[in-house]
Structures are given as C-alpha cells and as structure tokens.
Protein backbone atom coordinates (compact mmCIF):
# COMPACT_ATOMS: atom_id res chain seq x y z
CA UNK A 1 61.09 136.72 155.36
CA UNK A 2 60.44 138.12 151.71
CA UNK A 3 58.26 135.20 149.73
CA UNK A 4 60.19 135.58 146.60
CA UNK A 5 63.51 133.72 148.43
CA UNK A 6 61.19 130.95 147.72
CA UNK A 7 61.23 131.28 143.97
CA UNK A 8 64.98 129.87 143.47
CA UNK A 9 67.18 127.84 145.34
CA UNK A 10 69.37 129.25 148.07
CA UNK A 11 72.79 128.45 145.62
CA UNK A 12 71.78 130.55 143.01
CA UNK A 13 70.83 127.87 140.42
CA UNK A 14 67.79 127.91 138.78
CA UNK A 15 64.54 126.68 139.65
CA UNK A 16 63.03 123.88 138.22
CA UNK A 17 60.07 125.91 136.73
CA UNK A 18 62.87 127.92 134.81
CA UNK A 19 64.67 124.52 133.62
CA UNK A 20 60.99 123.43 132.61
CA UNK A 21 60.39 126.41 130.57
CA UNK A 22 63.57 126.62 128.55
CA UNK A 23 62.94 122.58 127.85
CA UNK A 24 59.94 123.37 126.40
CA UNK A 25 61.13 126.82 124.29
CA UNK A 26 63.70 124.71 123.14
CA UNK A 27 61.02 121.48 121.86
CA UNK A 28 58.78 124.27 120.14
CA UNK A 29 61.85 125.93 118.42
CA UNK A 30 62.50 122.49 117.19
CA UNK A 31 59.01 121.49 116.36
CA UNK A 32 58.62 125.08 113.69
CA UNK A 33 62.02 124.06 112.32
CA UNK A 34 60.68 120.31 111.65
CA UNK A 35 57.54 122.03 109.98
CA UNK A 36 59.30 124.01 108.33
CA UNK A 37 61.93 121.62 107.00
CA UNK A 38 59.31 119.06 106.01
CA UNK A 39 57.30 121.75 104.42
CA UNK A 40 60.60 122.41 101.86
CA UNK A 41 60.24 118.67 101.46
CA UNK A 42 57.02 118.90 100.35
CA UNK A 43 57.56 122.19 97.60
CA UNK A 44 60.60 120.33 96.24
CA UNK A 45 58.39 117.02 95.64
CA UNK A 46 55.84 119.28 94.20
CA UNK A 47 58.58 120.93 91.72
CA UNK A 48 59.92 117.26 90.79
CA UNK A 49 56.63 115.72 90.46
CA UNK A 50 55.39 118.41 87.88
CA UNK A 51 59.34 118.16 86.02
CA UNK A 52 58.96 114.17 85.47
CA UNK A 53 55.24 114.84 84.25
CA UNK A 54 56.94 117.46 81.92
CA UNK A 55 59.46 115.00 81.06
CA UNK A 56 57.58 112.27 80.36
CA UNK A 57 55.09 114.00 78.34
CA UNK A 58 58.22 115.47 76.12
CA UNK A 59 59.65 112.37 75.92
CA UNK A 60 56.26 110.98 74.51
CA UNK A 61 55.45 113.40 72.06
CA UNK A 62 58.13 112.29 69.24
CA UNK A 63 57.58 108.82 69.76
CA UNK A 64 54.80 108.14 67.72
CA UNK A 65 55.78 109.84 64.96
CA UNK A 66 59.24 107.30 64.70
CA UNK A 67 57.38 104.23 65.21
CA UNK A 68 54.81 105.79 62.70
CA UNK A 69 57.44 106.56 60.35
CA UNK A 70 59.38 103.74 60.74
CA UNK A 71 56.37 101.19 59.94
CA UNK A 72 55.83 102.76 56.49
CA UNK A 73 59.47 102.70 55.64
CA UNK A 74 59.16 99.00 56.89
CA UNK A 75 55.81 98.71 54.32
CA UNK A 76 58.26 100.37 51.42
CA UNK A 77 61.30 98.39 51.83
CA UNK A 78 60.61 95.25 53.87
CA UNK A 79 60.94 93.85 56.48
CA UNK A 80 64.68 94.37 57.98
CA UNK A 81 65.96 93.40 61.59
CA UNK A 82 67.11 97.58 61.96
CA UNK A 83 63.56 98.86 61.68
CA UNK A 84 61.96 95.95 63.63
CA UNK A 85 64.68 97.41 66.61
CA UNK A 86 63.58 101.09 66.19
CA UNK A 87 59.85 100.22 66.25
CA UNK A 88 60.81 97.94 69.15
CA UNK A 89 63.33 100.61 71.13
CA UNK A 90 60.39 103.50 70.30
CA UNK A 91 58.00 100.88 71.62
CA UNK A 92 59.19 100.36 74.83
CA UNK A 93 60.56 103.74 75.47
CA UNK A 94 56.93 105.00 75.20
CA UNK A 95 56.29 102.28 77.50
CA UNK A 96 58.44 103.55 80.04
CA UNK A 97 57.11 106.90 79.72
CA UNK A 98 53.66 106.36 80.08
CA UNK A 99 54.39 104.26 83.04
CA UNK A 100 55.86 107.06 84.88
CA UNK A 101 52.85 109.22 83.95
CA UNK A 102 50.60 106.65 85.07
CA UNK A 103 52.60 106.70 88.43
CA UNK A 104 52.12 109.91 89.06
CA UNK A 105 48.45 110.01 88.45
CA UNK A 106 48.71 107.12 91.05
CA UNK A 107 51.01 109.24 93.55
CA UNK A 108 48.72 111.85 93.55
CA UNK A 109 45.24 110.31 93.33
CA UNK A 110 44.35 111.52 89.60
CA UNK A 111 43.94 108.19 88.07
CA UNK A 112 40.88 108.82 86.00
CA UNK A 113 39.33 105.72 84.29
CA UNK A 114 37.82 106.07 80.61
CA UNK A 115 35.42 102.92 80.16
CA UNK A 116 33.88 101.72 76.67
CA UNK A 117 32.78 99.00 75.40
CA UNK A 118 35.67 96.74 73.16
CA UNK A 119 36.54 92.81 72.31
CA UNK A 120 39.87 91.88 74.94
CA UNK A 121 40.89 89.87 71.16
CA UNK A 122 42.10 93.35 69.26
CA UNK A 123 43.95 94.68 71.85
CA UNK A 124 45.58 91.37 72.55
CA UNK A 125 46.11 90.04 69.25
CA UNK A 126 47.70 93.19 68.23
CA UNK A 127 50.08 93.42 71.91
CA UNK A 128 50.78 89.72 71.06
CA UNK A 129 52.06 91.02 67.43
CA UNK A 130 54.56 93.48 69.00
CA UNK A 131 56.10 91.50 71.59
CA UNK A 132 56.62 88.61 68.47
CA UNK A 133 58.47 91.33 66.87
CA UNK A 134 60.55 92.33 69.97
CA UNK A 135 61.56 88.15 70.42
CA UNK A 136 62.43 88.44 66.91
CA UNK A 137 64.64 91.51 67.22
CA UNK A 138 66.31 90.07 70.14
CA UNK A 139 67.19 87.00 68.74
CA UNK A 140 64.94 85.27 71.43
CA UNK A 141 63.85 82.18 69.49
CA UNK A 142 63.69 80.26 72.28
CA UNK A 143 61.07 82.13 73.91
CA UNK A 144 57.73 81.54 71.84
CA UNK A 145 54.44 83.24 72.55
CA UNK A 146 50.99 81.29 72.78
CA UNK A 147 47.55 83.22 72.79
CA UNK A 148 44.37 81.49 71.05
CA UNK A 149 42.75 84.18 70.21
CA UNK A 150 38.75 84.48 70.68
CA UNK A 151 35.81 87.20 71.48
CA UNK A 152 35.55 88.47 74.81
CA UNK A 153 33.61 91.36 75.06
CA UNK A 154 34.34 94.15 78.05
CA UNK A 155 33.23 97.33 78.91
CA UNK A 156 36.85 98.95 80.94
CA UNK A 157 39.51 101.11 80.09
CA UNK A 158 41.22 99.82 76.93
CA UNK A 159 44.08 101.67 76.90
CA UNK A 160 44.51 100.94 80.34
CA UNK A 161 43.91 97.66 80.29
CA UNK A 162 46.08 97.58 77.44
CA UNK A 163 49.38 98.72 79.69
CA UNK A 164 48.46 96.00 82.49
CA UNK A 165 48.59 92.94 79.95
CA UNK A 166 51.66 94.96 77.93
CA UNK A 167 53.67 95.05 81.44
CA UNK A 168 52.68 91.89 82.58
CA UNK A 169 54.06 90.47 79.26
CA UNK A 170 56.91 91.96 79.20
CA UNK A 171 57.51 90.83 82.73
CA UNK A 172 57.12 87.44 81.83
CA UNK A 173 59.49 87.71 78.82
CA UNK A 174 62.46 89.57 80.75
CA UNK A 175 62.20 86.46 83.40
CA UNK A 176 61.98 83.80 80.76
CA UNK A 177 65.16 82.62 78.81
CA UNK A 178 63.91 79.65 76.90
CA UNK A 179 60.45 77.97 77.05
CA UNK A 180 56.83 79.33 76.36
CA UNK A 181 54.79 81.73 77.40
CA UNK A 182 50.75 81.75 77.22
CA UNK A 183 48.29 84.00 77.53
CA UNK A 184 44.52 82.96 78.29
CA UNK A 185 41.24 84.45 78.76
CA UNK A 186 38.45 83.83 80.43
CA UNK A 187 34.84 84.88 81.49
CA UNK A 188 33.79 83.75 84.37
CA UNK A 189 30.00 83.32 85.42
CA UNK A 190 29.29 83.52 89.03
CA UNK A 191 25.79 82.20 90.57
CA UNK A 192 24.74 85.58 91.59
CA UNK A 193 24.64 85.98 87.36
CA UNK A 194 27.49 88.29 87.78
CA UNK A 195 30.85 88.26 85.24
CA UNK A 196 34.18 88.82 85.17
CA UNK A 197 37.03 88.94 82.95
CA UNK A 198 40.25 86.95 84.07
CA UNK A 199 43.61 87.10 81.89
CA UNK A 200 46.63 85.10 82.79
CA UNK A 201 50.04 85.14 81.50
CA UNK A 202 51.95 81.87 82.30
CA UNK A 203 55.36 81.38 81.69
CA UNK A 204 58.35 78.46 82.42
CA UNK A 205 60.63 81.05 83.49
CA UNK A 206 62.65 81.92 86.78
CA UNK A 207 59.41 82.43 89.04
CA UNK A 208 59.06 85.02 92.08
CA UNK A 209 61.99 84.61 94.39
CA UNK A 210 60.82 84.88 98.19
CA UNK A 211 62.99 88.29 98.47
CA UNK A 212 60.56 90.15 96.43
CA UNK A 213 57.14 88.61 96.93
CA UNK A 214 56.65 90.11 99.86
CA UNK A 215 56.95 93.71 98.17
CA UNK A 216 56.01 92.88 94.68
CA UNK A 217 53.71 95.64 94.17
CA UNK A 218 55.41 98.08 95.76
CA UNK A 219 56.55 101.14 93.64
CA UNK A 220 60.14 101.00 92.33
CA UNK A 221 60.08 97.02 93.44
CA UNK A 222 62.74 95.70 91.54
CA UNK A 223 65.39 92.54 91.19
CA UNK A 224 68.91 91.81 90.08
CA UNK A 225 67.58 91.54 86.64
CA UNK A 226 66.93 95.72 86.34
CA UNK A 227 64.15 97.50 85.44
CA UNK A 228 62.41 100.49 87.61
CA UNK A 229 60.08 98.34 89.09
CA UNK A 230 57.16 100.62 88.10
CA UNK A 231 55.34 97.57 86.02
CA UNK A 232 53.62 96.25 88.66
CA UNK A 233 52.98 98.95 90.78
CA UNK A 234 51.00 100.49 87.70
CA UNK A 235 49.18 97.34 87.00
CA UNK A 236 47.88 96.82 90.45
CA UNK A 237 46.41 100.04 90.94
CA UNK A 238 44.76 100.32 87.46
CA UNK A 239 43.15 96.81 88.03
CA UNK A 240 41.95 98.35 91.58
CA UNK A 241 40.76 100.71 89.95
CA UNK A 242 38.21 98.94 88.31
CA UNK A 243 37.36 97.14 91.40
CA UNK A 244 39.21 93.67 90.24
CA UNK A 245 41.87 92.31 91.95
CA UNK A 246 45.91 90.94 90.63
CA UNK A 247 47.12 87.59 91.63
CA UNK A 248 50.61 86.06 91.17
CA UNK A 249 52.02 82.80 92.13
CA UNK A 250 54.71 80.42 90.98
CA UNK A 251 53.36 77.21 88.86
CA UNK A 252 53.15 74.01 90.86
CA UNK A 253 55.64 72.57 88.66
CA UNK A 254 58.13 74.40 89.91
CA UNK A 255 58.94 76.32 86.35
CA UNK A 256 57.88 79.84 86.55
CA UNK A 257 55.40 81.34 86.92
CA UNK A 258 51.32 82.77 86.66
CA UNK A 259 50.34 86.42 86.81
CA UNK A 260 46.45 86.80 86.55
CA UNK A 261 44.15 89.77 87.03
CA UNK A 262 40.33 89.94 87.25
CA UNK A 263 37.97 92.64 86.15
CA UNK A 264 34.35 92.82 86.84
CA UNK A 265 32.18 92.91 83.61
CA UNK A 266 28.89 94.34 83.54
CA UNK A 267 27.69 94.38 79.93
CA UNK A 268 24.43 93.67 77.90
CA UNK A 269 25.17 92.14 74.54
C-alpha cells in the first residue's frame, strides 16, 4: 500500500493539517493588515497632532497684540463695556489655545516645567483682576469674587501655575449663577519641617454631579453646560508635575463646591 494514501482522507477532502494551515495563513494575513491599518492610525495622529500645535500656535500669535492694543485704547478713552469684551473674548481665546498646546505637550510626554522663585499674590491678584472684568462684561453681578490677598512665596512654574488657578476659576464661575466665590491660600508646615502650598477656590454653585466625578480629569471630560473639557485635564497633570496632588469635592453644605491643589515648596527665604 503506497504511505502517501495516508496523507488525505479516502473522499477526497482535505486533511486536517491542510485546514490547519490555511487557518493560520489566513490569521497572519489578517494580523499584517491590522499592523498595517493601525500603523495609518498612528501617521494620521502624528499629522493632526503637529496641525493643532500649528494651529494653536497661529491662533496665539495675534492675540497679544489685541488685548495689548486694546488696553491702551482703554487707557486713552476709558473705560467702555466694548473694550472690556475684546480684552475679555482675546483673553479667553488665548486661554483656549494654550490649553490645547498644553495638551499636547501632555499627550506626548513633553511637558517641560520652568521653576523660579515668585510671590502666589501677583499672579493672583492680577488673575483675580481679569476675571472681575469678565463678571463685569457679562453682566454677572451676582457672582462676586473674594481673594484676601497676602505674601506667599514659591519656587514652581508661574506661568503654569498661573493656567491651573486661571482654569480652575473659570470653572467655578461657568458653574456659579449667583453667590460668591473665594479663593484662599495657604502654607502648610508639616512636622518633618517640610512645606507646601495649597490654593482653593470655593464656590456656592451647582457642585460635581455624580455623572462626571468619576471621570473628572479625564481629557475632553465635559457636561451639559459646554466647554472642551480640557481645563481639568491640563490642571491635573501640571500639578503632577510638580509632584502635588488636585482635590475636588462638593461643600458639606450642600452649595457647590471646593477645588484645591497642593504643591510642594522647597525654598530658603
């Protein structure tokens, strides 16, 4: 009897070996066209990554110069409610911009930290000023702002730092319709003799709904109200960044709620 009448069944169909085979052709001709296809993927992310960078950048570059502008036409004339709303529109498109730059860094691990040495008053005093300015525009007076200033000195990244308590506060403001919001700092002295900086934004407005506490950091993270949910997101991962930490929870009172963030201060005065 020849061996090879062995190889295939008697009925002519084929072996299992030969079913086997063609399976796994098949699973590897699916497998390079996966690779492949998620390989596209990843050239088109890279080509829409580097066009919102682009984009963002360009859309930052004349915005300076309008809210630059517009503040000495406001020191020539007055002040009128129409410049107060270009400053303010200029102001918070910039915002927006330099949000999605920020993401990106984020996205793509390139989040670089420039630390110095400045008092947490300037930069709030004068972040304080704007958003005064943007309540005014908006005919929001029944949303009014409370920050006693005082010196506390840090050594972080102030512009940085600057977009945390900026997002923060304008988080607090697009959630509030009629009550106060206050902003407090702290230093806090540990036994070990080490410091840090906390800064907490309170407000009496809607507080976090369960729906979204659960994701609040989350990039694009957003509610009913709008928004691209890019705030927090940002915030988070700066504050990380310095190796401090972001806490939110609604006041016991039941009206609104408390958005804090802690940096670690190491600094010889």
């Amino acid at each position: 009897m020849n061996p090879s009448s062995f190889d295939a069944p008697a009925n002519g169909e084929p072996s299992e070996d030969t079913n086997s085979d063609k399976m796994i052709e098949n699973l590897n001709q699916s497998n390079q066209q996966l690779l492949q296809t998620i390989e596209e993927l990843r050239a088109e992310i890279v080509k829409l990554q580097l066009f919102i960078n682009i984009a963002a950048h360009e859309l930052r570059t004349p915005i300076m110069p309008i809210v630059g502008y517009s503040e000495m036409l406001e020191e020539d004339i007055g002040e009128r409610k129409e410049i107060k709303g270009i400053i303010y529109n200029a102001k918070r498109l910039d915002q927006l911009a330099g949000n999605i730059l920020e993401g990106a860094k984020i996205e793509n691990q390139m989040l670089k930290l420039d630390k110095e040495q400045f008092n947490l008053k300037g930069i709030l005093s004068d972040i304080v000023n704007d958003y005064d300015n943007i309540l005014t525009v908006k005919g929001r007076k029944d949303v009014k702002l409370h920050y006693a200033p005082k010196d506390i000195f840090l050594v972080a990244d102030k512009i940085r730092v600057g977009r945390v308590i900026s997002n923060l506060l304008n988080n607090a403001i697009k959630f509030t319709s009629r009550g106060k919001i206050t902003i407090t700092t702290t230093e806090i002295k540990h036994d070990d003799e080490s410091r840090e900086i906390c800064v907490s934004i309170k407000d009496t407005g809607t507080g976090l709904s369960p729906a979204i506490l659960s994701k609040l950091y989350s990039k694009f993270a957003s509610t009913d109200s709008g928004g691209t949910g890019l705030g927090l997101f940002v915030s988070k991962n700066i504050i990380d960044s310095h190796g401090g930490k972001i806490e939110a929870q609604n006041n016991p009172d039941g009206n609104g709620a408390t958005f804090s963030f802690f940096i670690p201060n190491r600094i010889d005065l």
